[in-house]
C-alpha atoms as a PDB file:
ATOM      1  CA  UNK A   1      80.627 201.993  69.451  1.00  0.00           C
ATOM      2  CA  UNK A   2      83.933 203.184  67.556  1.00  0.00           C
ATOM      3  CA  UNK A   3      85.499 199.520  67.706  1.00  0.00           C
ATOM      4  CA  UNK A   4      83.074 196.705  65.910  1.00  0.00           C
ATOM      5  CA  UNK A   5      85.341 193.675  65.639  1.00  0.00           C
ATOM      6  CA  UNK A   6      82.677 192.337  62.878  1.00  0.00           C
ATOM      7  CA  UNK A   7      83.270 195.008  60.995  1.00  0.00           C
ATOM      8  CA  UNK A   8      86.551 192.613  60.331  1.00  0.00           C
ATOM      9  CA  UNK A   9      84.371 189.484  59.239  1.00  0.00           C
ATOM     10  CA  UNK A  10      81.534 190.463  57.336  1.00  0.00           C
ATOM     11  CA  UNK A  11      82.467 188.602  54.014  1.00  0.00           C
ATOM     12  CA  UNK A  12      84.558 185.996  53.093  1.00  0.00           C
ATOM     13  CA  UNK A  13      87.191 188.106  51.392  1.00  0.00           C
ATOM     14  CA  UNK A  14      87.460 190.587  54.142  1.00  0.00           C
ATOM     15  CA  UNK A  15      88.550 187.712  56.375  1.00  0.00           C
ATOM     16  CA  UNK A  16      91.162 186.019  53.739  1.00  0.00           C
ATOM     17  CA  UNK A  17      92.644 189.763  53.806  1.00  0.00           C
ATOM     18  CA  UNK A  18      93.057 189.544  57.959  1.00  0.00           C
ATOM     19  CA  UNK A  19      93.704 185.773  57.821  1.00  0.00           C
ATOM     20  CA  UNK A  20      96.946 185.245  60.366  1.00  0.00           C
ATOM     21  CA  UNK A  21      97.362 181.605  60.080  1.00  0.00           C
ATOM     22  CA  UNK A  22      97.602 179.801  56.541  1.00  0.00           C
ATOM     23  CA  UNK A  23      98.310 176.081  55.639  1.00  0.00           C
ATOM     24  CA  UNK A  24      99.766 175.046  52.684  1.00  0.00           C
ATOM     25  CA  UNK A  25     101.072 171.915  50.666  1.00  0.00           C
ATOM     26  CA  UNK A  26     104.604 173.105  51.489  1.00  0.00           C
ATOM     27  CA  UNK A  27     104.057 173.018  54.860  1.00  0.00           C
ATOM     28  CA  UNK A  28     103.201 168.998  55.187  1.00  0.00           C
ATOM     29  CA  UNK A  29     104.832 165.633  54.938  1.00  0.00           C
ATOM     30  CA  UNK A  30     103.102 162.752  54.004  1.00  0.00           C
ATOM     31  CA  UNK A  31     103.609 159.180  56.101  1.00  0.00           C
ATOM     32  CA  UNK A  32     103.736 156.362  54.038  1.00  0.00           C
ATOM     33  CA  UNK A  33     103.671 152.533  55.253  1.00  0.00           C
ATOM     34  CA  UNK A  34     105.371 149.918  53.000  1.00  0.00           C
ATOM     35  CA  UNK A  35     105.122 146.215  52.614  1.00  0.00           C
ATOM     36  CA  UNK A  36     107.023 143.555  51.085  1.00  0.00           C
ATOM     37  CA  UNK A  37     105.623 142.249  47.582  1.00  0.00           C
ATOM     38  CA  UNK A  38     104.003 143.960  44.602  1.00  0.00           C
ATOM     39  CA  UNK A  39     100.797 144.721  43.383  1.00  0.00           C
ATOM     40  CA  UNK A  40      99.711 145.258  46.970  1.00  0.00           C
ATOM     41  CA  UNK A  41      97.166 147.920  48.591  1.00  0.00           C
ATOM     42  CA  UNK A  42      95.826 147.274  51.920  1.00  0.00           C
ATOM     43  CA  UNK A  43      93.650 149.454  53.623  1.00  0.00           C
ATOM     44  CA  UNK A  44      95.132 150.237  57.821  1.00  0.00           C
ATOM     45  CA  UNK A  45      91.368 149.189  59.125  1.00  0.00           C
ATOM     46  CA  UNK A  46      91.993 151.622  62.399  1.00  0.00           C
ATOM     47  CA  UNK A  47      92.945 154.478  59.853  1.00  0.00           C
ATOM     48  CA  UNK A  48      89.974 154.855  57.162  1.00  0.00           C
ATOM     49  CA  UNK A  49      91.725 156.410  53.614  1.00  0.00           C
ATOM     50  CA  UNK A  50      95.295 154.812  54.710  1.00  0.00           C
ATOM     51  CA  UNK A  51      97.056 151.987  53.158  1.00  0.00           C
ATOM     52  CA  UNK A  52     100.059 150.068  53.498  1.00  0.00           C
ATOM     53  CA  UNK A  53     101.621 150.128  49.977  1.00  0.00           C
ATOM     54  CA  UNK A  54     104.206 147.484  48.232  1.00  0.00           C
ATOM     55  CA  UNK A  55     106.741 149.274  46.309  1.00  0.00           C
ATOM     56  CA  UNK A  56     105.276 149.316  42.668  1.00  0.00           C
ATOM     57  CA  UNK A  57     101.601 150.682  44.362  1.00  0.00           C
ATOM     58  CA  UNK A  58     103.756 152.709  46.444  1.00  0.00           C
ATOM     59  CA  UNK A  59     105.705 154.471  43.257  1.00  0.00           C
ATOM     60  CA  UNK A  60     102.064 155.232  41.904  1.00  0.00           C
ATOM     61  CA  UNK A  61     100.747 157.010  44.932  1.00  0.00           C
ATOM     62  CA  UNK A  62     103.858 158.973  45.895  1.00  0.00           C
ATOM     63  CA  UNK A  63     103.426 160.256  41.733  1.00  0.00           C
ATOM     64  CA  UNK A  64      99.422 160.869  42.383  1.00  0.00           C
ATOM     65  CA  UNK A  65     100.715 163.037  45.393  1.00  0.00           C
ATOM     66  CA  UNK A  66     103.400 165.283  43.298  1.00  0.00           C
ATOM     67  CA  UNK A  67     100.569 166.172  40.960  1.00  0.00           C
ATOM     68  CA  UNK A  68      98.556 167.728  44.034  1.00  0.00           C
ATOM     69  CA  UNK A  69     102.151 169.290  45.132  1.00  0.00           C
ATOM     70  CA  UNK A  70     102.776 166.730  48.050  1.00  0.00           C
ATOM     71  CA  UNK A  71     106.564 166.816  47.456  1.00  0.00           C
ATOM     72  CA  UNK A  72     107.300 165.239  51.111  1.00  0.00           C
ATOM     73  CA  UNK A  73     107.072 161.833  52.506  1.00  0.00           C
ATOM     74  CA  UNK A  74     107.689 159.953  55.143  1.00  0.00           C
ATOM     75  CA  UNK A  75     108.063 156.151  54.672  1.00  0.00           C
ATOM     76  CA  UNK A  76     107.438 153.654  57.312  1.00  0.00           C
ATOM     77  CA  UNK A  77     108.048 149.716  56.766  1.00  0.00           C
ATOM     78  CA  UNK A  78     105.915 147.409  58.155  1.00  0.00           C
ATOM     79  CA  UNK A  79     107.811 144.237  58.651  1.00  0.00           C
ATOM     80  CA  UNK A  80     106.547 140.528  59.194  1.00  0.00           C
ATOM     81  CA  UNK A  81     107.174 138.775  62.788  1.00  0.00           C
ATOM     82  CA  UNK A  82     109.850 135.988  60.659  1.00  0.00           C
ATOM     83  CA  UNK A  83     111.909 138.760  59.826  1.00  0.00           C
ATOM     84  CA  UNK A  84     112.373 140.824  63.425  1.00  0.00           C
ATOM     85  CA  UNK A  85     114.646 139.861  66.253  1.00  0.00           C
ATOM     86  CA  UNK A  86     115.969 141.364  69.368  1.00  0.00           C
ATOM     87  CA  UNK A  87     118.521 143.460  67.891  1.00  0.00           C
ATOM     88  CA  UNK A  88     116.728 144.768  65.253  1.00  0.00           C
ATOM     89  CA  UNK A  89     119.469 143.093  62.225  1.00  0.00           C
ATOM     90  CA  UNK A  90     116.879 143.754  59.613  1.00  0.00           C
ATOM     91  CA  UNK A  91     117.487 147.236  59.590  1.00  0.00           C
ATOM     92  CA  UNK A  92     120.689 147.873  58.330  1.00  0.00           C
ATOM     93  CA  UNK A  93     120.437 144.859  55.845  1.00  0.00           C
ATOM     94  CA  UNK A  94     121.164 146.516  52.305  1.00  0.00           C
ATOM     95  CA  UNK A  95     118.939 143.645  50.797  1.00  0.00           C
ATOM     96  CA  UNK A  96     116.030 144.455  53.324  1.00  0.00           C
ATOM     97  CA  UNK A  97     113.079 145.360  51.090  1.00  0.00           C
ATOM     98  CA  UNK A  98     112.493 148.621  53.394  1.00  0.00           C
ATOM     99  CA  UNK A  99     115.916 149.989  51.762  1.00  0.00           C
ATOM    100  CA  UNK A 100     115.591 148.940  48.349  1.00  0.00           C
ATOM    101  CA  UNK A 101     112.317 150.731  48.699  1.00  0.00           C
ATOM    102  CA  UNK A 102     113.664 154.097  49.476  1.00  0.00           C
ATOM    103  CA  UNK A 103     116.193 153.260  46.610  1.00  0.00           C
ATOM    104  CA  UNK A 104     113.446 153.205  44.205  1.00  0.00           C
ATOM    105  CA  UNK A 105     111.380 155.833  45.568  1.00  0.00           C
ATOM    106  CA  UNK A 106     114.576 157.659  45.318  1.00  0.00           C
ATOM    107  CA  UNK A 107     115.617 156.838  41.576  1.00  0.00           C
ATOM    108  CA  UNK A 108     112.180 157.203  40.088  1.00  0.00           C
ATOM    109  CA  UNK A 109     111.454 160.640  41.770  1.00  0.00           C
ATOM    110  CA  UNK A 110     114.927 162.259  42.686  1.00  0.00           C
ATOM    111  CA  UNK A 111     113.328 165.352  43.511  1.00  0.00           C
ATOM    112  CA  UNK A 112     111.167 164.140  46.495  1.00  0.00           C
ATOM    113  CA  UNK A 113     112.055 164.800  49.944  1.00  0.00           C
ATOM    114  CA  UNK A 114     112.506 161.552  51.714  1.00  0.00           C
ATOM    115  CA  UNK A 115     111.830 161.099  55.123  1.00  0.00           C
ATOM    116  CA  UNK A 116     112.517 157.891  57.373  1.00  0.00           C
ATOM    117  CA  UNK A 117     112.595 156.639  60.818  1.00  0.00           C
ATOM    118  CA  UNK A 118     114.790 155.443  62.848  1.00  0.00           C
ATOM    119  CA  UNK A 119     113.714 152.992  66.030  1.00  0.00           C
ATOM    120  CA  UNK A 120     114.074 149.664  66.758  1.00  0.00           C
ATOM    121  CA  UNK A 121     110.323 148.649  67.231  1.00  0.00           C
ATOM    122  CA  UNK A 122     109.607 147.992  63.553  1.00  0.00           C
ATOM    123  CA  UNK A 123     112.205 145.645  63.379  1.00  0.00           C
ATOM    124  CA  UNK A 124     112.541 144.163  66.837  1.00  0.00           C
ATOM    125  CA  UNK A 125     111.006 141.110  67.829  1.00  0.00           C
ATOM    126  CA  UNK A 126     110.117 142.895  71.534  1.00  0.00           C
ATOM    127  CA  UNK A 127     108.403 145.515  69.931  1.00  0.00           C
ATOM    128  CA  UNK A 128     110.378 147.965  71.714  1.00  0.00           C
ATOM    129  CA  UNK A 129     112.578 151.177  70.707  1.00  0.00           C
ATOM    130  CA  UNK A 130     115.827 149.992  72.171  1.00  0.00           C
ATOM    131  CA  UNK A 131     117.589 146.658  73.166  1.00  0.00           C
ATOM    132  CA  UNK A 132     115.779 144.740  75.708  1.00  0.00           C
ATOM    133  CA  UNK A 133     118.023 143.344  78.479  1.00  0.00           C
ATOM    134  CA  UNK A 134     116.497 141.782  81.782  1.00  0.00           C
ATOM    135  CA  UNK A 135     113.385 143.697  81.156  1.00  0.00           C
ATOM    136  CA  UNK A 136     114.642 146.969  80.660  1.00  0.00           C
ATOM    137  CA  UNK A 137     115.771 148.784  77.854  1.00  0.00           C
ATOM    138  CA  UNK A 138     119.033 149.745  77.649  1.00  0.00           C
ATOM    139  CA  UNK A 139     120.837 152.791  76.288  1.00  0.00           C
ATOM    140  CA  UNK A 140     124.469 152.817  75.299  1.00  0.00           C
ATOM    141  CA  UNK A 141     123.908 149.853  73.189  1.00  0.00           C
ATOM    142  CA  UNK A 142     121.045 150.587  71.217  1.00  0.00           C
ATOM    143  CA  UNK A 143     122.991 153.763  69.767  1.00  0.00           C
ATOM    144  CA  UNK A 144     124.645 151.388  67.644  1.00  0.00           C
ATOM    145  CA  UNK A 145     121.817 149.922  66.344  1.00  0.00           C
ATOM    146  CA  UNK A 146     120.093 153.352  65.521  1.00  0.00           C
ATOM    147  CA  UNK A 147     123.987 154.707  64.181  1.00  0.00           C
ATOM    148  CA  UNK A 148     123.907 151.790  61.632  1.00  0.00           C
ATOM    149  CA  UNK A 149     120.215 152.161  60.906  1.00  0.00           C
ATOM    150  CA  UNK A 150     121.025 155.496  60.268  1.00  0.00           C
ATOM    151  CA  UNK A 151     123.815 154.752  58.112  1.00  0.00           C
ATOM    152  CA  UNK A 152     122.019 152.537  56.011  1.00  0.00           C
ATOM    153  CA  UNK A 153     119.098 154.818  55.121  1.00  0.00           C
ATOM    154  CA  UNK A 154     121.180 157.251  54.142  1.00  0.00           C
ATOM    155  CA  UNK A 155     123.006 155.189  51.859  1.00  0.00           C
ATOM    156  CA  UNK A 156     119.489 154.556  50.357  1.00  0.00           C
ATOM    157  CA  UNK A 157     119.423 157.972  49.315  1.00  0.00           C
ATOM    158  CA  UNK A 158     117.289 159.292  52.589  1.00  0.00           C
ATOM    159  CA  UNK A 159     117.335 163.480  53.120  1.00  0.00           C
ATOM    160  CA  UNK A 160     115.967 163.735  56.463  1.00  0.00           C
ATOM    161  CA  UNK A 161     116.465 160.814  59.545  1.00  0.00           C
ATOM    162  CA  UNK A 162     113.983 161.010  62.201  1.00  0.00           C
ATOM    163  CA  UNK A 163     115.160 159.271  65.117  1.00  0.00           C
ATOM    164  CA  UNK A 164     111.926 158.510  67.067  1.00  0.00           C
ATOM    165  CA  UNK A 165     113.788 156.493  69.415  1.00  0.00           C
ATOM    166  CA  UNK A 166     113.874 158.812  72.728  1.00  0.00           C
ATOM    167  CA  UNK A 167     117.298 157.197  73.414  1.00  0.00           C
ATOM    168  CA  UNK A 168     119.386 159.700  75.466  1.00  0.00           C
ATOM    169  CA  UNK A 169     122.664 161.139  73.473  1.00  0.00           C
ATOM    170  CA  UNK A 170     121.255 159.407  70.062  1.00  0.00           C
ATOM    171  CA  UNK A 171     121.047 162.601  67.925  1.00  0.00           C
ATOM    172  CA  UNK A 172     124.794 163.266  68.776  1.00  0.00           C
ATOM    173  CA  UNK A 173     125.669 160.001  68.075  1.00  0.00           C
ATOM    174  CA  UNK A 174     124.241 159.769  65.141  1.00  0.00           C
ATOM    175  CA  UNK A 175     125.456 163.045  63.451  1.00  0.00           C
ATOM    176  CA  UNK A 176     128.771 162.019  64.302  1.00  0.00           C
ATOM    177  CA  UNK A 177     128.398 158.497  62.502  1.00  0.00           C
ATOM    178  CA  UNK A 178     126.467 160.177  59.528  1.00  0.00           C
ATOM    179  CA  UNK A 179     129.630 162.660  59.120  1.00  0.00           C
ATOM    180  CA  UNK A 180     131.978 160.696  59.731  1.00  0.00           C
ATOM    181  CA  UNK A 181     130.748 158.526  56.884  1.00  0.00           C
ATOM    182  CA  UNK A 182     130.228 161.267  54.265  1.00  0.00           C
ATOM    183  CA  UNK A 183     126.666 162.216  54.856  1.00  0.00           C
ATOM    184  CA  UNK A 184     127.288 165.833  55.972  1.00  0.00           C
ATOM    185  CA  UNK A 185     124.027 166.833  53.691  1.00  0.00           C
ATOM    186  CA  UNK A 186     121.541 164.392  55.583  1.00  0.00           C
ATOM    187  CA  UNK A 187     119.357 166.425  57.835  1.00  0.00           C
ATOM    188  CA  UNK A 188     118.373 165.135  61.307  1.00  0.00           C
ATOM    189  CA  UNK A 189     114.777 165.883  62.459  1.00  0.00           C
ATOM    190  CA  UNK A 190     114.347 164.582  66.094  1.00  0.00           C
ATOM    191  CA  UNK A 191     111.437 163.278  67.913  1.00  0.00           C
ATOM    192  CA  UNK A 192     112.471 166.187  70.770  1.00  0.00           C
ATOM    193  CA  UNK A 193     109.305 165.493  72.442  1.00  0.00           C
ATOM    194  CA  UNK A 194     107.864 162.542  71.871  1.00  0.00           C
ATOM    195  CA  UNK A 195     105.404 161.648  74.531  1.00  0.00           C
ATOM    196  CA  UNK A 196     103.729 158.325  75.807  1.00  0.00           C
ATOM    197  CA  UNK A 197     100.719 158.612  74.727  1.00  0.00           C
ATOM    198  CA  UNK A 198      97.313 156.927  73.900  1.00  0.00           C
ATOM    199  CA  UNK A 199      97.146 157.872  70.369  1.00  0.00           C
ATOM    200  CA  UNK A 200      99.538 156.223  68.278  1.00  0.00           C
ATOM    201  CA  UNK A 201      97.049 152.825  68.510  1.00  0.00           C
ATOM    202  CA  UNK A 202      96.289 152.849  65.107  1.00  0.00           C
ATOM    203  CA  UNK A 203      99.874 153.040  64.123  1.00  0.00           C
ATOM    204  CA  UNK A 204     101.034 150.616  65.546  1.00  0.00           C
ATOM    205  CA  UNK A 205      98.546 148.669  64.015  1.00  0.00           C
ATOM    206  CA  UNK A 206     100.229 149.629  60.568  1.00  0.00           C
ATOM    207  CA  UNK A 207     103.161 148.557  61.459  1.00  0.00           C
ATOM    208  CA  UNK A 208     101.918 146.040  64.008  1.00  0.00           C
ATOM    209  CA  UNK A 209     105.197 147.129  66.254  1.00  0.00           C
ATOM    210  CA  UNK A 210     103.104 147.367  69.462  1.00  0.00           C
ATOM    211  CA  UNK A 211     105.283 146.506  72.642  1.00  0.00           C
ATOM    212  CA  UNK A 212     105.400 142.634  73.415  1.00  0.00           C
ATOM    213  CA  UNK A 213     105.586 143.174  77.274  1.00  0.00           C
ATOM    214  CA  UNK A 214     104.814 146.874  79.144  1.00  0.00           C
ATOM    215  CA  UNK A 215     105.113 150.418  78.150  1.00  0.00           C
ATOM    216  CA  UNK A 216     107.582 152.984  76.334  1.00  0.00           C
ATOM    217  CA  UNK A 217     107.115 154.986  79.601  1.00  0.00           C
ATOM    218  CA  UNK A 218     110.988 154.973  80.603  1.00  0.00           C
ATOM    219  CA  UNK A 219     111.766 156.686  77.151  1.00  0.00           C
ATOM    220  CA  UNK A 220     108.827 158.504  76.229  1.00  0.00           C
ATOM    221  CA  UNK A 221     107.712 161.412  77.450  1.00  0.00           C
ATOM    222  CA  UNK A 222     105.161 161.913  80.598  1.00  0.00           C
ATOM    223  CA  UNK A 223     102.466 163.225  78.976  1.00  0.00           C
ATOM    224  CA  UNK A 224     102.426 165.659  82.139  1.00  0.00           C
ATOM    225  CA  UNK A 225     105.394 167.305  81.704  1.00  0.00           C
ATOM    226  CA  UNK A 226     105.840 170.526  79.987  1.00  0.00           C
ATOM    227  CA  UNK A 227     109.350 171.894  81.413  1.00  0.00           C
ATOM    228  CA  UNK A 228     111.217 168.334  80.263  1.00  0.00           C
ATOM    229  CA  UNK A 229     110.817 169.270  76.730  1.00  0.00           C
ATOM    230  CA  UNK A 230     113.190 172.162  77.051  1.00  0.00           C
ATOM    231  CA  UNK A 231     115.618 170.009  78.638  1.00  0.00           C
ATOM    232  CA  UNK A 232     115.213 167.193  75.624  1.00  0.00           C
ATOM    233  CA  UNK A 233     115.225 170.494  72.957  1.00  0.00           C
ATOM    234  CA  UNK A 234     118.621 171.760  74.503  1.00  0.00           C
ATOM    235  CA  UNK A 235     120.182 168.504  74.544  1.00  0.00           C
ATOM    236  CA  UNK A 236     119.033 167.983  70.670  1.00  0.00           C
ATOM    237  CA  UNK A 237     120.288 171.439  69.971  1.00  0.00           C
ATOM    238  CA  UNK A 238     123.506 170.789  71.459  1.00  0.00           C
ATOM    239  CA  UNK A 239     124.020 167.637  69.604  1.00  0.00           C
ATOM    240  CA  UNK A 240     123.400 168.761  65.933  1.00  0.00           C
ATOM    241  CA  UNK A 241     119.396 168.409  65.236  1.00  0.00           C
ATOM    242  CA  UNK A 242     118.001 170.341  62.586  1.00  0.00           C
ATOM    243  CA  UNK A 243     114.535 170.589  63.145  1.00  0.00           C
ATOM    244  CA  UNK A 244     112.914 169.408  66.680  1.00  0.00           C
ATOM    245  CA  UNK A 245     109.391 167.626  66.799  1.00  0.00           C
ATOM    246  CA  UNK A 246     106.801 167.670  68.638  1.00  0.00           C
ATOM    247  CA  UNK A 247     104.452 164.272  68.744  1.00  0.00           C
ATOM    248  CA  UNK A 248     101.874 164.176  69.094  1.00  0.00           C
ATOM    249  CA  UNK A 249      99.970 167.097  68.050  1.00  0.00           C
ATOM    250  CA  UNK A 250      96.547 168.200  69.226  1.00  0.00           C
ATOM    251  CA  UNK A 251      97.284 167.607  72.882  1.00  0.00           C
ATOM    252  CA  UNK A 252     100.485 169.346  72.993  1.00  0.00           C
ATOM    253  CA  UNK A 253      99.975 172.818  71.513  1.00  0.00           C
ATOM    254  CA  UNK A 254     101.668 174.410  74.145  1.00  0.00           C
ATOM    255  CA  UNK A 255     104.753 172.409  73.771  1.00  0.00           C
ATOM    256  CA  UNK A 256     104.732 173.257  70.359  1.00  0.00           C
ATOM    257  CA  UNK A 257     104.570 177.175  71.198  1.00  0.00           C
ATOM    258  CA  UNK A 258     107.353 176.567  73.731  1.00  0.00           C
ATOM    259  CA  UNK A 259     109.562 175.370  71.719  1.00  0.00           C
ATOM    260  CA  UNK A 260     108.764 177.588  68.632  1.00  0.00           C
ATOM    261  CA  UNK A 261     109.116 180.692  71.448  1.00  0.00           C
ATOM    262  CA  UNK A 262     112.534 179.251  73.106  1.00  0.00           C
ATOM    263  CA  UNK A 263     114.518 177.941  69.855  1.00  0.00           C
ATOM    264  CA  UNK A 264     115.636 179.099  66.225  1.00  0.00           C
ATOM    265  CA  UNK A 265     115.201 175.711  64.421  1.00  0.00           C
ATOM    266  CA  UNK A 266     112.164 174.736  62.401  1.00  0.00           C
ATOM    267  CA  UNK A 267     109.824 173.249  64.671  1.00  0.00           C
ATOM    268  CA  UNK A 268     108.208 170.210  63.438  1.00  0.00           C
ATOM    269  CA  UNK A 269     104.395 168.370  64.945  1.00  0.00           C
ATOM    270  CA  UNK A 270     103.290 165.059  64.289  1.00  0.00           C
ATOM    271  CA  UNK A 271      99.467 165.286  63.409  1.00  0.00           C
ATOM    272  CA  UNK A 272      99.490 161.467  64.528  1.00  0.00           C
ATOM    273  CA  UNK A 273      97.555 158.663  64.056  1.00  0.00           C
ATOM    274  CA  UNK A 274      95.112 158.334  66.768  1.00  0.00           C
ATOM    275  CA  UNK A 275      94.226 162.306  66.255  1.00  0.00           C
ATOM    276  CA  UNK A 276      93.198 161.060  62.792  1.00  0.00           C
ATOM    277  CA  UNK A 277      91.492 158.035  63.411  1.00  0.00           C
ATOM    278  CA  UNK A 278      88.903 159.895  65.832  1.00  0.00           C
ATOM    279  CA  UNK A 279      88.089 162.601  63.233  1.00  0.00           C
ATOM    280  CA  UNK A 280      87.852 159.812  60.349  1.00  0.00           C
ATOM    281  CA  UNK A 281      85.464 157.500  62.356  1.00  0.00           C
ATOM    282  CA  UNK A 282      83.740 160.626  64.218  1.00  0.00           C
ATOM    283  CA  UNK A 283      82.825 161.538  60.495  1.00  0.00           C
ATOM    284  CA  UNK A 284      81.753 158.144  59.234  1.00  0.00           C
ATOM    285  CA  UNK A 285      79.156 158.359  61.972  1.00  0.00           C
ATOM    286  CA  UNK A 286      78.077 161.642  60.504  1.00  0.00           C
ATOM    287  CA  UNK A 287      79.052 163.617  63.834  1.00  0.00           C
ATOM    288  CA  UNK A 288      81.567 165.853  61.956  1.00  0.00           C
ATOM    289  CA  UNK A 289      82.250 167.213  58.873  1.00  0.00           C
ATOM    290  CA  UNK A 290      86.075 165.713  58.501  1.00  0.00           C
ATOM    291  CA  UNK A 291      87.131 168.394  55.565  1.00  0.00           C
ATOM    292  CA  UNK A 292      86.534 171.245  57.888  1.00  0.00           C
ATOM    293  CA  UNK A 293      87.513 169.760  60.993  1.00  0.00           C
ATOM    294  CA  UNK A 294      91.179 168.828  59.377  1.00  0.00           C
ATOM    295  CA  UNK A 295      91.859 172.296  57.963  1.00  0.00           C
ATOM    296  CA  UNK A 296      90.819 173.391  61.760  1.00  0.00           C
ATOM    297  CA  UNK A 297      93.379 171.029  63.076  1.00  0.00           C
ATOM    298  CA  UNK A 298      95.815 171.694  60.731  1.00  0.00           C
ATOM    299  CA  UNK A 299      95.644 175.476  61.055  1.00  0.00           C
ATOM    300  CA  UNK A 300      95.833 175.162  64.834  1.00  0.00           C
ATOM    301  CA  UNK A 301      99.041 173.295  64.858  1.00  0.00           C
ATOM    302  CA  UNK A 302     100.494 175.824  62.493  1.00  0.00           C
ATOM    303  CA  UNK A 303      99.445 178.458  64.603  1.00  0.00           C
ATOM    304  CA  UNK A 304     100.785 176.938  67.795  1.00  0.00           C
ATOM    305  CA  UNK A 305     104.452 177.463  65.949  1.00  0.00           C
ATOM    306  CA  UNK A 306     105.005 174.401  63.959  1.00  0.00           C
ATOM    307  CA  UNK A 307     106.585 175.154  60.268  1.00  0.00           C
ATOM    308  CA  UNK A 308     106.013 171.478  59.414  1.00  0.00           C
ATOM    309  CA  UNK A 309     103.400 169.026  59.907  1.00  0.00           C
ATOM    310  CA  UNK A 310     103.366 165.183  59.170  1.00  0.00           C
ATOM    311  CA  UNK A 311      99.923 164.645  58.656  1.00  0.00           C
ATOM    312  CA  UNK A 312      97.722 161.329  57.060  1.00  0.00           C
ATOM    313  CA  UNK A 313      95.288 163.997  56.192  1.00  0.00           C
ATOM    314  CA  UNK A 314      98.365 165.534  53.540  1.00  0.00           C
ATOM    315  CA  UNK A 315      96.974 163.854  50.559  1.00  0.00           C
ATOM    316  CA  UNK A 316      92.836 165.145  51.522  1.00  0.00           C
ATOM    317  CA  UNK A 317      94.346 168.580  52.250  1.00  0.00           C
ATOM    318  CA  UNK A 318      95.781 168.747  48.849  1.00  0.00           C
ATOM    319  CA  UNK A 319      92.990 167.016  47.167  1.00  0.00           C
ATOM    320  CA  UNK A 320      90.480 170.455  48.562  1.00  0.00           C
ATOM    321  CA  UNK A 321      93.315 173.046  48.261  1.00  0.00           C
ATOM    322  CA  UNK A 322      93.644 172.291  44.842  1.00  0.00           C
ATOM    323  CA  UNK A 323      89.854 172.661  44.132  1.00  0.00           C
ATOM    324  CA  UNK A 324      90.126 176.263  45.061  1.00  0.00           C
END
């Protein structure tokens, strides 16, 4: 035989020479979940290893993180039921305790990159990602809502909005409002294709912003649909986006490939919750080994196409790579 492919894989070092596909530190952002109060560190009981941090606990881990050279984050607030209502008012409140959180994240570690959301569900008392009228979710209207969000994290010192919202024509309006307002430098990473899909349970329990009535079906994505991501990715293109996501992960490889194939921006995947939660409890049981099976995960959605992954397994990836 002239061609042995083993030849290629016979020692460890051989294969780092031939390796394709690499993960690094660089290459993740972290998601965070904050609470109101101090002193506070409570475990997400769907997500083993993930907490929902106040502030001051928050400050601590985000500085545990730049030692390991986790330099991106992503923060999520997780409000109480007393303060949501049905047009989400809470999120654009400069004395809201999500924004003076990003304040202070952004004071006490100026070089981070900061990462936030913007949707209604966190703050809405429906639980959905838009205004709620007669049942339905409406589109025009919410806009505002996610404009001023938008506004308002900014203003906290925010480097990169991630509108999550699947509202039609929201990335154009919100570059438009973020410009208009002086925020030329704010990036805009879009949930292009955001799908409806079974594994973002465990999220939701974070943030416990699960829908009060139905499904995000008429916004989200059919998890069926491959060719409607394009469509979504043009649209985003068109109106200003920066990088274009895919969420989640695992089960849409091939939409991440499309898009990394079909468009010049960074492509972004969101290694989400439920994809964690299986491999976290699957190793608990002592089914899996959950060290190896993240870096397999990890390297697969980098090797799909994605240049950046938000990942709860960030801060365990570092931990190993920095044991090397």
């Amino acid at each position: 035989m002239n061609r042995r492919p083993r030849r290629n894989r016979k020692s460890n070092v051989v294969r780092n020479l031939i390796q394709e596909t690499s993960v690094s530190v660089n290459d993740l952002i972290f998601p965070l979940f904050l609470i109101e109060g101090n002193k506070k560190k409570v475990e997400v009981s769907s997500m083993p290893g993930i907490y929902r941090f106040s502030i001051d606990t928050m400050l601590t881990e985000i500085e545990s993180c730049l030692k390991l050279g986790i330099s991106s984050f992503d923060v999520f607030p997780a409000y109480p039921e007393e303060l949501k209502d049905t047009v989400a008012s809470e999120s654009y409140n400069p004395e809201t305790f999500y924004l003076k959180g990003l304040r202070e994240i952004k004071k006490e570690f100026p070089e981070v990159c900061l990462m936030s959301d913007v949707a209604m569900d966190p703050y809405s008392s429906d639980g959905h990602d838009g205004i709620v009228r007669d049942g339905k979710i409406v589109n025009d209207e919410t806009l505002e809502i996610l404009s001023r969000m938008s506004l308002a994290q900014a203003d906290a010192g925010v480097d990169i909005i991630g509108p999550s919202d699947m509202m039609d024509g929201r990335v154009g309006f919100i570059r438009n409002a973020l410009d208009e307002n002086g925020f030329t430098d704010v990036s805009i990473m879009s949930y292009t294709a955001k799908y409806a899909s079974a594994f973002y349970g465990p999220f939701r329990d974070a943030l416990d912003s699960a829908p009060k009535f139905g499904d995000k079906k008429t916004y989200q994505m059919d998890y069926s649909n491959a060719k409607e991501a394009l469509i979504e990715a043009d649209l985003d293109v068109e109106e200003g986006a920066d990088f274009l996501m895919v969420k989640p992960a695992l089960s849409y490889l091939d939409i991440i490939k499309s898009l990394s194939e079909n468009y010049p921006l960074p492509i972004a995947a969101y290694n989400v919750s439920g994809e964690y939660s299986m491999v976290m409890a699957a190793a608990e049981k002592g089914w899996l080994d959950s060290g190896r099976a993240m870096l397999e995960i990890l390297t697969s959605i980098k090797r799909s196409g994605a240049k950046i992954i938000l990942t709860y397994f960030a801060k365990e990836f570092a931990q190993i790579n920095s044991k090397k």
